[in-house]
PDB file of N, CA and C in Angstrom:
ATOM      1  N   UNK A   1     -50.523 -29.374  44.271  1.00  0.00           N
ATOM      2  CA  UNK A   1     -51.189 -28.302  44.904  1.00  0.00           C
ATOM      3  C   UNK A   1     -50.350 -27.025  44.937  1.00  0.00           C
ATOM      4  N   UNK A   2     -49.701 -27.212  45.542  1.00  0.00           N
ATOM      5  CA  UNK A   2     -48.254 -25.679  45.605  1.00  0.00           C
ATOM      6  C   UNK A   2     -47.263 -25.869  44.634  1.00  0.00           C
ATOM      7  N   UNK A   3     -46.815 -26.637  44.014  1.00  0.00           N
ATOM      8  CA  UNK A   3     -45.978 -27.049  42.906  1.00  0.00           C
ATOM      9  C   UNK A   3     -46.574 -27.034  42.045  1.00  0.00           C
ATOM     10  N   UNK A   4     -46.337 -25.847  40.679  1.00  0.00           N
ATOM     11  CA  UNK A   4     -47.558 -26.380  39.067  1.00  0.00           C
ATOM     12  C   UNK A   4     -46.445 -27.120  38.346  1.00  0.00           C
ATOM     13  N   UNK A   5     -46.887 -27.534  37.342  1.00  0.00           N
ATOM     14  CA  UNK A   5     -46.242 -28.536  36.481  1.00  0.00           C
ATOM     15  C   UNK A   5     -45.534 -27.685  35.434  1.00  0.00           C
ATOM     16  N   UNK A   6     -44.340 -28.278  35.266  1.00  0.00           N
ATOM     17  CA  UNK A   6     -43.518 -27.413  34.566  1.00  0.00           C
ATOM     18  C   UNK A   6     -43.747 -27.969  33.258  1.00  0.00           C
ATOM     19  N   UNK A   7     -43.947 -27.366  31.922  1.00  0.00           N
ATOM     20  CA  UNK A   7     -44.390 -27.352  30.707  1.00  0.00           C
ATOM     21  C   UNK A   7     -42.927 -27.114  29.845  1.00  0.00           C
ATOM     22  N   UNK A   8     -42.798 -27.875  29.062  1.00  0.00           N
ATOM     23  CA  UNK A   8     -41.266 -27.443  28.009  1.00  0.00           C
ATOM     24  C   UNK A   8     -41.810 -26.043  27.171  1.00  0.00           C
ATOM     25  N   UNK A   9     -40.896 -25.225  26.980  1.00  0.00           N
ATOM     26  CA  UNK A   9     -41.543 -23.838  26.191  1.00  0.00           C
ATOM     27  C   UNK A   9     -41.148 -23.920  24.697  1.00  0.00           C
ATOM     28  N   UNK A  10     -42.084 -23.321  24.339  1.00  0.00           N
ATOM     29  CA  UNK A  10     -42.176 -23.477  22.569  1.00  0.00           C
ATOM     30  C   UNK A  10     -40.631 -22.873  21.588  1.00  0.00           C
ATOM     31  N   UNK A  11     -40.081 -23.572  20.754  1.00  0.00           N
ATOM     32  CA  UNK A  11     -39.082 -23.242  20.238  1.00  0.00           C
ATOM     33  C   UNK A  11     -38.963 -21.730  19.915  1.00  0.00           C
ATOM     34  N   UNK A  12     -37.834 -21.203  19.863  1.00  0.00           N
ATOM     35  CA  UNK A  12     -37.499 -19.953  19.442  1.00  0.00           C
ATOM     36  C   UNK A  12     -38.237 -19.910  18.140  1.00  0.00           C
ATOM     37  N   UNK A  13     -38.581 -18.599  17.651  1.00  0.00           N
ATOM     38  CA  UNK A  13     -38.641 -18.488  16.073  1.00  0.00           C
ATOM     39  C   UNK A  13     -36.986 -18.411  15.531  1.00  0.00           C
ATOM     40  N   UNK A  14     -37.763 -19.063  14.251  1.00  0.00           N
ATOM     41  CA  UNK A  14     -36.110 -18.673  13.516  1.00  0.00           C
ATOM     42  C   UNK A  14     -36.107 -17.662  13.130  1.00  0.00           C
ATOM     43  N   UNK A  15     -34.282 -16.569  12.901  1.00  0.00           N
ATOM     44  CA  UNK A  15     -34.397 -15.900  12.638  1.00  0.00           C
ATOM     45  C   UNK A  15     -34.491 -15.456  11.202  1.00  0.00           C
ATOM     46  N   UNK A  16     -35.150 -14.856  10.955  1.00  0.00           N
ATOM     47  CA  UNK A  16     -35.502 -14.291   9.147  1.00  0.00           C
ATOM     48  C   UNK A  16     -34.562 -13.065   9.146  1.00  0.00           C
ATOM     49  N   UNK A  17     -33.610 -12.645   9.900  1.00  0.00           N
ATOM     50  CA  UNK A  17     -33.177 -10.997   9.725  1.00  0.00           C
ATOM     51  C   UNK A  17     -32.321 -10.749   8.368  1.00  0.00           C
ATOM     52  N   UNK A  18     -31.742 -12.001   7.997  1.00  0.00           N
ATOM     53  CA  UNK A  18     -31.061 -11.766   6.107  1.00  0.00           C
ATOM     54  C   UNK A  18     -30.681 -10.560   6.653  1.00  0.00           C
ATOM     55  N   UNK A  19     -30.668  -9.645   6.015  1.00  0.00           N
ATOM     56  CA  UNK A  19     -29.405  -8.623   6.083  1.00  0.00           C
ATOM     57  C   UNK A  19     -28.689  -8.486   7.228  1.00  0.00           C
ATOM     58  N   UNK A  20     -29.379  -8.471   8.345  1.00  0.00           N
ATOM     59  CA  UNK A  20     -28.751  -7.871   9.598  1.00  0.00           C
ATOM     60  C   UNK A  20     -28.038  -9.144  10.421  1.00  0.00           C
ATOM     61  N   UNK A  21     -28.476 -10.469   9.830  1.00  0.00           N
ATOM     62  CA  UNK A  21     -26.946 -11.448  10.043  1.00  0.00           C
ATOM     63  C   UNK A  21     -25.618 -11.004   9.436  1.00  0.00           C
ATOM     64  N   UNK A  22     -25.753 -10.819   8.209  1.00  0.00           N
ATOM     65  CA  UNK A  22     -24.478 -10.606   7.521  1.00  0.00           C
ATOM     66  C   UNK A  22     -23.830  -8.252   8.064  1.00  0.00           C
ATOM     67  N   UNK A  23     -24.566  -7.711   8.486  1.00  0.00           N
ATOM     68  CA  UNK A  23     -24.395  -6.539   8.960  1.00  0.00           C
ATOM     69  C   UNK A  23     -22.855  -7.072   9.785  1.00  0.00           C
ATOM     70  N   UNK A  24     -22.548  -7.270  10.715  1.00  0.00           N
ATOM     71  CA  UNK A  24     -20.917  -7.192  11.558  1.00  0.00           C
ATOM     72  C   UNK A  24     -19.860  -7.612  10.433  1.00  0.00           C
ATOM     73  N   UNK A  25     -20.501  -8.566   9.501  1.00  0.00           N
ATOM     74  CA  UNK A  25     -19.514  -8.660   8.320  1.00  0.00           C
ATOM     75  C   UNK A  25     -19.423  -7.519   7.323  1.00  0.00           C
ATOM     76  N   UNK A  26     -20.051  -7.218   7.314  1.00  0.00           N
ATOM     77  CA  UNK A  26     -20.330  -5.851   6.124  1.00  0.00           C
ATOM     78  C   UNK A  26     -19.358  -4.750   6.659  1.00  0.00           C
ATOM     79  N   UNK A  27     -19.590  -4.587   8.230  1.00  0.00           N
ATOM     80  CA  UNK A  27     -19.162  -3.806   8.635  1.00  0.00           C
ATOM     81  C   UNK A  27     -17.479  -3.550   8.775  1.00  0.00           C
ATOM     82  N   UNK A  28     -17.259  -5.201   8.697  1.00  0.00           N
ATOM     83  CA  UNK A  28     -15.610  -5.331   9.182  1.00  0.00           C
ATOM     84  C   UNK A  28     -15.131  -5.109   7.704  1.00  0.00           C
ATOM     85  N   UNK A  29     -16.026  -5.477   6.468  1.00  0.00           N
ATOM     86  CA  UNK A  29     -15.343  -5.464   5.174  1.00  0.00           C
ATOM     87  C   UNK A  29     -15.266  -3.734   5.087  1.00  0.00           C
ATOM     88  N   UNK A  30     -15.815  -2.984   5.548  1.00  0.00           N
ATOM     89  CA  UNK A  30     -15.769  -1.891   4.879  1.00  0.00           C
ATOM     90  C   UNK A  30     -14.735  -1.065   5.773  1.00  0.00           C
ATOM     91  N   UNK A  31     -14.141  -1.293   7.138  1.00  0.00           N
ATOM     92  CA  UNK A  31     -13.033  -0.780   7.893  1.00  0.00           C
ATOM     93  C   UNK A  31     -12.242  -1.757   7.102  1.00  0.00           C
ATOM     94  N   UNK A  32     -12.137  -2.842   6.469  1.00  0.00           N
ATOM     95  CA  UNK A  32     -10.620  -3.185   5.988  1.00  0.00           C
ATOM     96  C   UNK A  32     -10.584  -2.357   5.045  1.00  0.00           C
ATOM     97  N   UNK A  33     -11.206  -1.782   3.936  1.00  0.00           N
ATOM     98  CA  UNK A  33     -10.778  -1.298   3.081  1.00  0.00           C
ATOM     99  C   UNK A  33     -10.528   0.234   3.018  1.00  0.00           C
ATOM    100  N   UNK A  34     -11.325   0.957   4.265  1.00  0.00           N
ATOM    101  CA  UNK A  34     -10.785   1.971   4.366  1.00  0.00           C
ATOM    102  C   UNK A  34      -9.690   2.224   5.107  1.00  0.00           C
ATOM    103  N   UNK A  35      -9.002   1.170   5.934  1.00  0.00           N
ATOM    104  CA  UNK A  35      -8.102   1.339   6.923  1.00  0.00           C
ATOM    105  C   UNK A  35      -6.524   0.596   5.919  1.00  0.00           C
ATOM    106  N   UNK A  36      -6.895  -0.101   4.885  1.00  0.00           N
ATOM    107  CA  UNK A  36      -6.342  -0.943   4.423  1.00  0.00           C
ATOM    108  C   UNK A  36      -5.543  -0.848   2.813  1.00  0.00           C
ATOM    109  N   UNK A  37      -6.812  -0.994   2.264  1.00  0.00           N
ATOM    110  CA  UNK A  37      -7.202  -1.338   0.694  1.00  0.00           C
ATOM    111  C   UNK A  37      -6.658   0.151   0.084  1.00  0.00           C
ATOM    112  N   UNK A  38      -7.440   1.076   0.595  1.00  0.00           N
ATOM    113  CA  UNK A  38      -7.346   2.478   0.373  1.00  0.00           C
ATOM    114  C   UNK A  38      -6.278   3.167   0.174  1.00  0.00           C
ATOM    115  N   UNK A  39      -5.600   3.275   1.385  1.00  0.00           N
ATOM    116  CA  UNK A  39      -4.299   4.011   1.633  1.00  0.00           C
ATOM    117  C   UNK A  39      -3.067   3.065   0.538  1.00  0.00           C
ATOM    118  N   UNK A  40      -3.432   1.727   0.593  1.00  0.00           N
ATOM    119  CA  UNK A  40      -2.511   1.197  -0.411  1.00  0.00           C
ATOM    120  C   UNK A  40      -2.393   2.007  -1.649  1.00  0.00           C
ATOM    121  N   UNK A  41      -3.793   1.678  -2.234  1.00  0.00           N
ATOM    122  CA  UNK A  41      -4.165   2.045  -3.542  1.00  0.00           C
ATOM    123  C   UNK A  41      -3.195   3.051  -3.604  1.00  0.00           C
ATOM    124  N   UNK A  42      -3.303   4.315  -2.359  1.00  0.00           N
ATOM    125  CA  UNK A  42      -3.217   5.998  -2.802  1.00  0.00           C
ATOM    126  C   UNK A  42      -1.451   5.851  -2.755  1.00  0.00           C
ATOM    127  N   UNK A  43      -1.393   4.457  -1.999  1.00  0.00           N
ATOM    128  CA  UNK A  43       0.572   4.785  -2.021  1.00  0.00           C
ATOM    129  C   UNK A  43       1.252   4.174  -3.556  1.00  0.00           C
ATOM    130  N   UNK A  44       0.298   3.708  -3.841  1.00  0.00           N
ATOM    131  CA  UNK A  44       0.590   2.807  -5.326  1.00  0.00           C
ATOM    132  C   UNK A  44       0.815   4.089  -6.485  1.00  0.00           C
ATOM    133  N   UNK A  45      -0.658   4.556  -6.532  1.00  0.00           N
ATOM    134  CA  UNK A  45      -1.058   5.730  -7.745  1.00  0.00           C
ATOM    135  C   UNK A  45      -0.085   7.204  -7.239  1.00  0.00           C
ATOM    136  N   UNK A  46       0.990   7.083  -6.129  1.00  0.00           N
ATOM    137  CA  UNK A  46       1.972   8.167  -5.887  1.00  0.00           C
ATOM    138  C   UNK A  46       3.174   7.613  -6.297  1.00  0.00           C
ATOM    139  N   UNK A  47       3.318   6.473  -6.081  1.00  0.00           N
ATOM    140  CA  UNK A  47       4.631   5.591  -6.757  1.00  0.00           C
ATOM    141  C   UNK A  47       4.482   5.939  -8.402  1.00  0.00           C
ATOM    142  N   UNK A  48       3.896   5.193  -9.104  1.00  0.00           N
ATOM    143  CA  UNK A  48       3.641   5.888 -10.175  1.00  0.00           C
ATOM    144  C   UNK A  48       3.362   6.969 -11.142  1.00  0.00           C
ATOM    145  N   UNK A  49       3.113   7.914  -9.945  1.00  0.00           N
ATOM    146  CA  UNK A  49       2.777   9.426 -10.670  1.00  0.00           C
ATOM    147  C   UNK A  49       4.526  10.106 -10.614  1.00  0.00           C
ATOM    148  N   UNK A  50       5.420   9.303  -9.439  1.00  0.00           N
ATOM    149  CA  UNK A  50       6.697   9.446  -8.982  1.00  0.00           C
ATOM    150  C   UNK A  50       7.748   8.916 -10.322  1.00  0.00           C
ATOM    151  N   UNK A  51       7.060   7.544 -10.428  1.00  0.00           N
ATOM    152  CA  UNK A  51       8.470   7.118 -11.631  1.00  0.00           C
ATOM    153  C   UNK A  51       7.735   7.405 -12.443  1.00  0.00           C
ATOM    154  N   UNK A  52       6.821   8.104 -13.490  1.00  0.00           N
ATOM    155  CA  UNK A  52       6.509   8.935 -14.878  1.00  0.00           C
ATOM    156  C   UNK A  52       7.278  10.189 -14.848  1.00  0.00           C
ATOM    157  N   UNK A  53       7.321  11.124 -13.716  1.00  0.00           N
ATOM    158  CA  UNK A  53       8.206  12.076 -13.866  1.00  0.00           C
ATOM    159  C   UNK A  53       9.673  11.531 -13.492  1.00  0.00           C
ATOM    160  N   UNK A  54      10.473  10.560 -13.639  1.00  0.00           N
ATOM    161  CA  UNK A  54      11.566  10.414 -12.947  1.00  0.00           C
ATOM    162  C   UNK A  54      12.449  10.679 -14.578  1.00  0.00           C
ATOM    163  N   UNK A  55      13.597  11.853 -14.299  1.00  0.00           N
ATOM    164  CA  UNK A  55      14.474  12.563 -15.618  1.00  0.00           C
ATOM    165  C   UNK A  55      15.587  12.344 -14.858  1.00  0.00           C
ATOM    166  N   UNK A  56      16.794  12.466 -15.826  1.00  0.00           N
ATOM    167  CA  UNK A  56      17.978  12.972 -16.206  1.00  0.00           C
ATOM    168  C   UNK A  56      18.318  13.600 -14.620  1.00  0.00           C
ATOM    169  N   UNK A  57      19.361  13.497 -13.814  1.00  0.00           N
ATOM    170  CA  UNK A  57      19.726  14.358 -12.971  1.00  0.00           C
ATOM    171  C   UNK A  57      18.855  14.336 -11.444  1.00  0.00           C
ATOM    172  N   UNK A  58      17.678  13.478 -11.622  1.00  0.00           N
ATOM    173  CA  UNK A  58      17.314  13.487 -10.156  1.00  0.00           C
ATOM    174  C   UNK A  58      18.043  12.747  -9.132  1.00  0.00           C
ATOM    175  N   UNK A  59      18.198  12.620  -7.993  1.00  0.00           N
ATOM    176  CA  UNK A  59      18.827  11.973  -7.142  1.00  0.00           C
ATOM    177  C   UNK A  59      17.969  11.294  -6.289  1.00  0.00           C
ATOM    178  N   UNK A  60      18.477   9.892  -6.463  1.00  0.00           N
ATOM    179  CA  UNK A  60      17.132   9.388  -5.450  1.00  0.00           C
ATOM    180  C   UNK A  60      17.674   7.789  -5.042  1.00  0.00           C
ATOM    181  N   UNK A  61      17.060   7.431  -4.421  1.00  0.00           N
ATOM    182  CA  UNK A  61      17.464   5.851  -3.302  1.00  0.00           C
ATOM    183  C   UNK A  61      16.557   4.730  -4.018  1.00  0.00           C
ATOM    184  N   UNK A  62      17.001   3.724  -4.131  1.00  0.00           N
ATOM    185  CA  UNK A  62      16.694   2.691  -4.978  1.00  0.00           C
ATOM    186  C   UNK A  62      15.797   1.532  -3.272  1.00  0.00           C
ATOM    187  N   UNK A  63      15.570   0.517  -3.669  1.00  0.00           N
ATOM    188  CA  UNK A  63      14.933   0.009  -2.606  1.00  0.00           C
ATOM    189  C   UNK A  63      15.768  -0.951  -1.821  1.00  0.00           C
ATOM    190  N   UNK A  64      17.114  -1.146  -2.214  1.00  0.00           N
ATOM    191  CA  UNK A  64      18.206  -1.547  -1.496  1.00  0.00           C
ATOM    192  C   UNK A  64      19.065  -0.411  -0.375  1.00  0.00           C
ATOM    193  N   UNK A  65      18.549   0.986  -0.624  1.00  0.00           N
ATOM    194  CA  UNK A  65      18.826   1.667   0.248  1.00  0.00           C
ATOM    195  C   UNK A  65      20.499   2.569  -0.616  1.00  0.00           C
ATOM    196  N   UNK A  66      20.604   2.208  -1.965  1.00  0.00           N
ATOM    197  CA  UNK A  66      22.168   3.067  -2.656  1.00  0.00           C
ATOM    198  C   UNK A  66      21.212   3.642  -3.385  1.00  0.00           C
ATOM    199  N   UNK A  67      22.325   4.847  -2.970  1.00  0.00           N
ATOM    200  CA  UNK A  67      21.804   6.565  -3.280  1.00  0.00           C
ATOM    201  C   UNK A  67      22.433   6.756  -4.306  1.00  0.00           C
ATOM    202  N   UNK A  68      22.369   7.800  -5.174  1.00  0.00           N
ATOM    203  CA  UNK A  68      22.703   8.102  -6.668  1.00  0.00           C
ATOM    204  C   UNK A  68      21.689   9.073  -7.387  1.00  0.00           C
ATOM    205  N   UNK A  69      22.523   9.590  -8.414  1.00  0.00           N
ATOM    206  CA  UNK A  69      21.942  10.652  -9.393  1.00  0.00           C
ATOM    207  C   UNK A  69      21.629   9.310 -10.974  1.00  0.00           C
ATOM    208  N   UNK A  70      20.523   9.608 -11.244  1.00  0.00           N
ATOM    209  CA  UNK A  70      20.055   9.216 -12.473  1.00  0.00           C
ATOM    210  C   UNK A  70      20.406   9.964 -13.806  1.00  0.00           C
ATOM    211  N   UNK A  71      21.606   8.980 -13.885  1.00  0.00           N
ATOM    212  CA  UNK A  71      22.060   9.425 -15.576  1.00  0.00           C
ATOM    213  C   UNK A  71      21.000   9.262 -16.735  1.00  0.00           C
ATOM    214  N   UNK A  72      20.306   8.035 -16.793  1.00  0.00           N
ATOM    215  CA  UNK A  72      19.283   7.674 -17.886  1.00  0.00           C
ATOM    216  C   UNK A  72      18.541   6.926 -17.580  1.00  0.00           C
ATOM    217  N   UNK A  73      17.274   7.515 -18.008  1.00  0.00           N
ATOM    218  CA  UNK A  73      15.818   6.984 -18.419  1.00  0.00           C
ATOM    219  C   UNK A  73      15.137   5.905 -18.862  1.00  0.00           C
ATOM    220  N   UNK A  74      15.395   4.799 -18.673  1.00  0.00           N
ATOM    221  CA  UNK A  74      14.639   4.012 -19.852  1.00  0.00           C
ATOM    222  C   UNK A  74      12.695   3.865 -19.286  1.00  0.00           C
ATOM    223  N   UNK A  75      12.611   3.134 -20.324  1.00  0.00           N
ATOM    224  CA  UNK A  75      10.985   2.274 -20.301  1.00  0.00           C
ATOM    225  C   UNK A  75      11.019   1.775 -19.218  1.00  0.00           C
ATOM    226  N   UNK A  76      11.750   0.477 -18.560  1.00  0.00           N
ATOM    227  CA  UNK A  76      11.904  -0.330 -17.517  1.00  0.00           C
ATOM    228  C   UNK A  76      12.825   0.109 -16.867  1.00  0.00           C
ATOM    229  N   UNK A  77      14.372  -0.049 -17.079  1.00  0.00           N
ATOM    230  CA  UNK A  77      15.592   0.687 -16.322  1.00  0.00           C
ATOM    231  C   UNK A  77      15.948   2.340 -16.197  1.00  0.00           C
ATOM    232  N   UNK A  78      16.531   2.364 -15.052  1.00  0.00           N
ATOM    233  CA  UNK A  78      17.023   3.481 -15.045  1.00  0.00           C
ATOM    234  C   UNK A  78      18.802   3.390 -14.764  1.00  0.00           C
ATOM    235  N   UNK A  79      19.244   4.181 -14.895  1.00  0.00           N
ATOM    236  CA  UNK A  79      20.896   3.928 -14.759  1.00  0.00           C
ATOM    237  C   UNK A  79      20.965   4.736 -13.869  1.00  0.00           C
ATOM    238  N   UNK A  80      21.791   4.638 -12.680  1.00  0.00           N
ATOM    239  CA  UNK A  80      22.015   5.511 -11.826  1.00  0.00           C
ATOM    240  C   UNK A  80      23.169   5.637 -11.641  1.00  0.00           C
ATOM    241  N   UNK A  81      24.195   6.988 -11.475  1.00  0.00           N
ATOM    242  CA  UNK A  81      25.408   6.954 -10.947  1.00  0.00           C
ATOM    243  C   UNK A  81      25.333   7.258  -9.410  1.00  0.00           C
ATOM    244  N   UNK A  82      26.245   6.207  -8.799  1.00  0.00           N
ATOM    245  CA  UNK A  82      26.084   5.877  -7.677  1.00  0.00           C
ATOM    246  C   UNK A  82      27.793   6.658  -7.052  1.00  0.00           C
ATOM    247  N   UNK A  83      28.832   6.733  -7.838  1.00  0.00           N
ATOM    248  CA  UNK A  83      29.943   7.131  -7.626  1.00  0.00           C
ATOM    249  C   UNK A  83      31.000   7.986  -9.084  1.00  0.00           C
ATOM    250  N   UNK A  84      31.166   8.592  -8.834  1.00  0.00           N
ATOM    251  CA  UNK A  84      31.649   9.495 -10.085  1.00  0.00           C
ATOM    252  C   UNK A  84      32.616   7.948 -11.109  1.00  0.00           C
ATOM    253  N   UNK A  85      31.803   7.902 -12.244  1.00  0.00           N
ATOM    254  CA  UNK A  85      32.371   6.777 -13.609  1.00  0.00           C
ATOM    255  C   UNK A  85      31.744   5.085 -12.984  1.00  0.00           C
ATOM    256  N   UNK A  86      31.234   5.525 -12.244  1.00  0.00           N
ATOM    257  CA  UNK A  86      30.308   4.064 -11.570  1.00  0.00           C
ATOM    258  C   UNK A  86      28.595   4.210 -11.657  1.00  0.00           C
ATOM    259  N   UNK A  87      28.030   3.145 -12.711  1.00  0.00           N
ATOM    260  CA  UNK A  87      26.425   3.501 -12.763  1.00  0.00           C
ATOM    261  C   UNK A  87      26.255   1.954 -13.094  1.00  0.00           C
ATOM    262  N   UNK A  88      25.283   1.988 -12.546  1.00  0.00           N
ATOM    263  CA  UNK A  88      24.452   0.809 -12.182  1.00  0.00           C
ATOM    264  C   UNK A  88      22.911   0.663 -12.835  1.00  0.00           C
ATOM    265  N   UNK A  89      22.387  -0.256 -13.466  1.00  0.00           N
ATOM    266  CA  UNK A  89      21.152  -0.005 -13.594  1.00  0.00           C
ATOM    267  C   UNK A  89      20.010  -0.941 -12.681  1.00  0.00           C
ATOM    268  N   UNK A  90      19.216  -0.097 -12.580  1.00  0.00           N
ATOM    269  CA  UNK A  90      18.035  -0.949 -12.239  1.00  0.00           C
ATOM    270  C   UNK A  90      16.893  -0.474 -12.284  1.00  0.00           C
ATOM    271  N   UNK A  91      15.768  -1.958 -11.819  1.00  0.00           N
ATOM    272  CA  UNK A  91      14.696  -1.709 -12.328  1.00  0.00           C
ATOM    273  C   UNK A  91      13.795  -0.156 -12.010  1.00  0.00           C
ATOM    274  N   UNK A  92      12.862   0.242 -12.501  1.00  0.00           N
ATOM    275  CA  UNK A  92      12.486   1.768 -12.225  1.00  0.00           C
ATOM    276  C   UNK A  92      11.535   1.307 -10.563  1.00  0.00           C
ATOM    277  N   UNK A  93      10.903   0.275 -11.087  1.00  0.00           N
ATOM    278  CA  UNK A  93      10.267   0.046  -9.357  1.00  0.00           C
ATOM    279  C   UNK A  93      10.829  -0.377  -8.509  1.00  0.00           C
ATOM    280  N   UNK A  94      12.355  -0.475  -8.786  1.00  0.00           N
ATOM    281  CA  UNK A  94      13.095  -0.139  -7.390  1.00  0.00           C
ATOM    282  C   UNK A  94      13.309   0.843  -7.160  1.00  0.00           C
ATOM    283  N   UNK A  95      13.012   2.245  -7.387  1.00  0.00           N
ATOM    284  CA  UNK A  95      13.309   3.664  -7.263  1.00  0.00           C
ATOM    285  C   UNK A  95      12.205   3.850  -5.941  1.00  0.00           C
ATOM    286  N   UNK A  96      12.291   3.940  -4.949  1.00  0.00           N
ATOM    287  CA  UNK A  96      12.177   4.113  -3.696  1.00  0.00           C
ATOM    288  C   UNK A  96      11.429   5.398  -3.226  1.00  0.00           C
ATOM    289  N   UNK A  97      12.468   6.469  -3.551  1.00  0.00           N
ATOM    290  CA  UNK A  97      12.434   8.007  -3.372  1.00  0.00           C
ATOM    291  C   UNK A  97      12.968   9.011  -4.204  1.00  0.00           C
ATOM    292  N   UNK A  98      12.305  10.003  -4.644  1.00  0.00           N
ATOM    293  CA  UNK A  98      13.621  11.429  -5.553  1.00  0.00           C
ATOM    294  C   UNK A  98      13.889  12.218  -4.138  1.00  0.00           C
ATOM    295  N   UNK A  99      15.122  12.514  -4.105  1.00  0.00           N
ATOM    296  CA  UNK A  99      15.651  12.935  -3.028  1.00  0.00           C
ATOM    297  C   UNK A  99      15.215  14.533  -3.833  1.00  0.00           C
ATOM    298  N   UNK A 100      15.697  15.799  -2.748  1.00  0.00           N
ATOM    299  CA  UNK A 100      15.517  17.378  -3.515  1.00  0.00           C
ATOM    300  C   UNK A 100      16.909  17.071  -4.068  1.00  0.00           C
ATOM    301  N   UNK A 101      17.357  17.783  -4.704  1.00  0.00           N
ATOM    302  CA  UNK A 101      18.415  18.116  -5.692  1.00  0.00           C
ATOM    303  C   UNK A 101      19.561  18.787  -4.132  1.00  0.00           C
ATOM    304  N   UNK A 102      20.460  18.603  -4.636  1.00  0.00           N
ATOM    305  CA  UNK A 102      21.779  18.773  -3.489  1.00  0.00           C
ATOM    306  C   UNK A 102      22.044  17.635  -2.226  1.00  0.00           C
ATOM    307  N   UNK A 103      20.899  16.771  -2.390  1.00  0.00           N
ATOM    308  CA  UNK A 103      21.014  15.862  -0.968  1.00  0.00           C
ATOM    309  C   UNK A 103      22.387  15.241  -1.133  1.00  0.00           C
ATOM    310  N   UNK A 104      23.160  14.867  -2.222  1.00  0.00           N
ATOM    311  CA  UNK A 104      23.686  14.182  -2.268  1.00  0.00           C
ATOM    312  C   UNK A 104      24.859  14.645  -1.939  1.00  0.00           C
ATOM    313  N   UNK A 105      25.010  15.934  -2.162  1.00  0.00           N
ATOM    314  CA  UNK A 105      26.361  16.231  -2.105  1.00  0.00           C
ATOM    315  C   UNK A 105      26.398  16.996  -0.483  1.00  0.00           C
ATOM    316  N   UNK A 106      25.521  16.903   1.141  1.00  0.00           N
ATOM    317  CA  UNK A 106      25.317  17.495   1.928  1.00  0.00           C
ATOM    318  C   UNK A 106      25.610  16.054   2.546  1.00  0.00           C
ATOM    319  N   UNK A 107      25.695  15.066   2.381  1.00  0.00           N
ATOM    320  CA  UNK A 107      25.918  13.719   2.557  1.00  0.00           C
ATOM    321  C   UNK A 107      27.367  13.550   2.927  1.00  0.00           C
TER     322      UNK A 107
END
């Protein structure tokens, strides 16, 4: 009489939304790559635009952190003098930084 009968309620629909499940993923892929992917890329294609111009006489820090003027050029190596009649070679993608010209000797 004062109590109605409680009835089980009909299942949810399923959801059909296809795109807008995968949307928070979409979304996180596209902040990794602009927060991420991107800025790599642009530090990569400056490394390289860096050792194509690297000549004769620049001064610059290798990725062990020894400073030196670049006596010679190669394909892969570069030779660096690190101390007047002391040169060392190594690989060009360990070339780090070109310092400006005089750093070395304000040192």
């Amino acid at each position: 009489m004062l109590i109605s009968n409680a009835y089980a309620q009909a299942a949810a629909p399923a959801s059909g939304g296809g795109i807008l499940d995968f949307l928070p993923l979409l979304a996180l892929f596209a902040v990794f790559y602009f927060m991420v992917m991107r800025p790599q890329q642009k530090r990569v294609k400056e490394q390289k635009i860096m050792l194509d111009a690297l000549q004769k006489g620049d001064e610059v820090v290798a990725v062990g952190g020894v400073l030196g003027r670049v006596s010679k050029v190669g394909e892969n190596y570069v030779s660096v003098e690190i101390a007047d009649g002391v040169t060392i070679n190594v690989q060009k993608i360990a070339i780090q930084t070109v310092l400006p010209k005089g750093t070395i000797k304000s040192i």
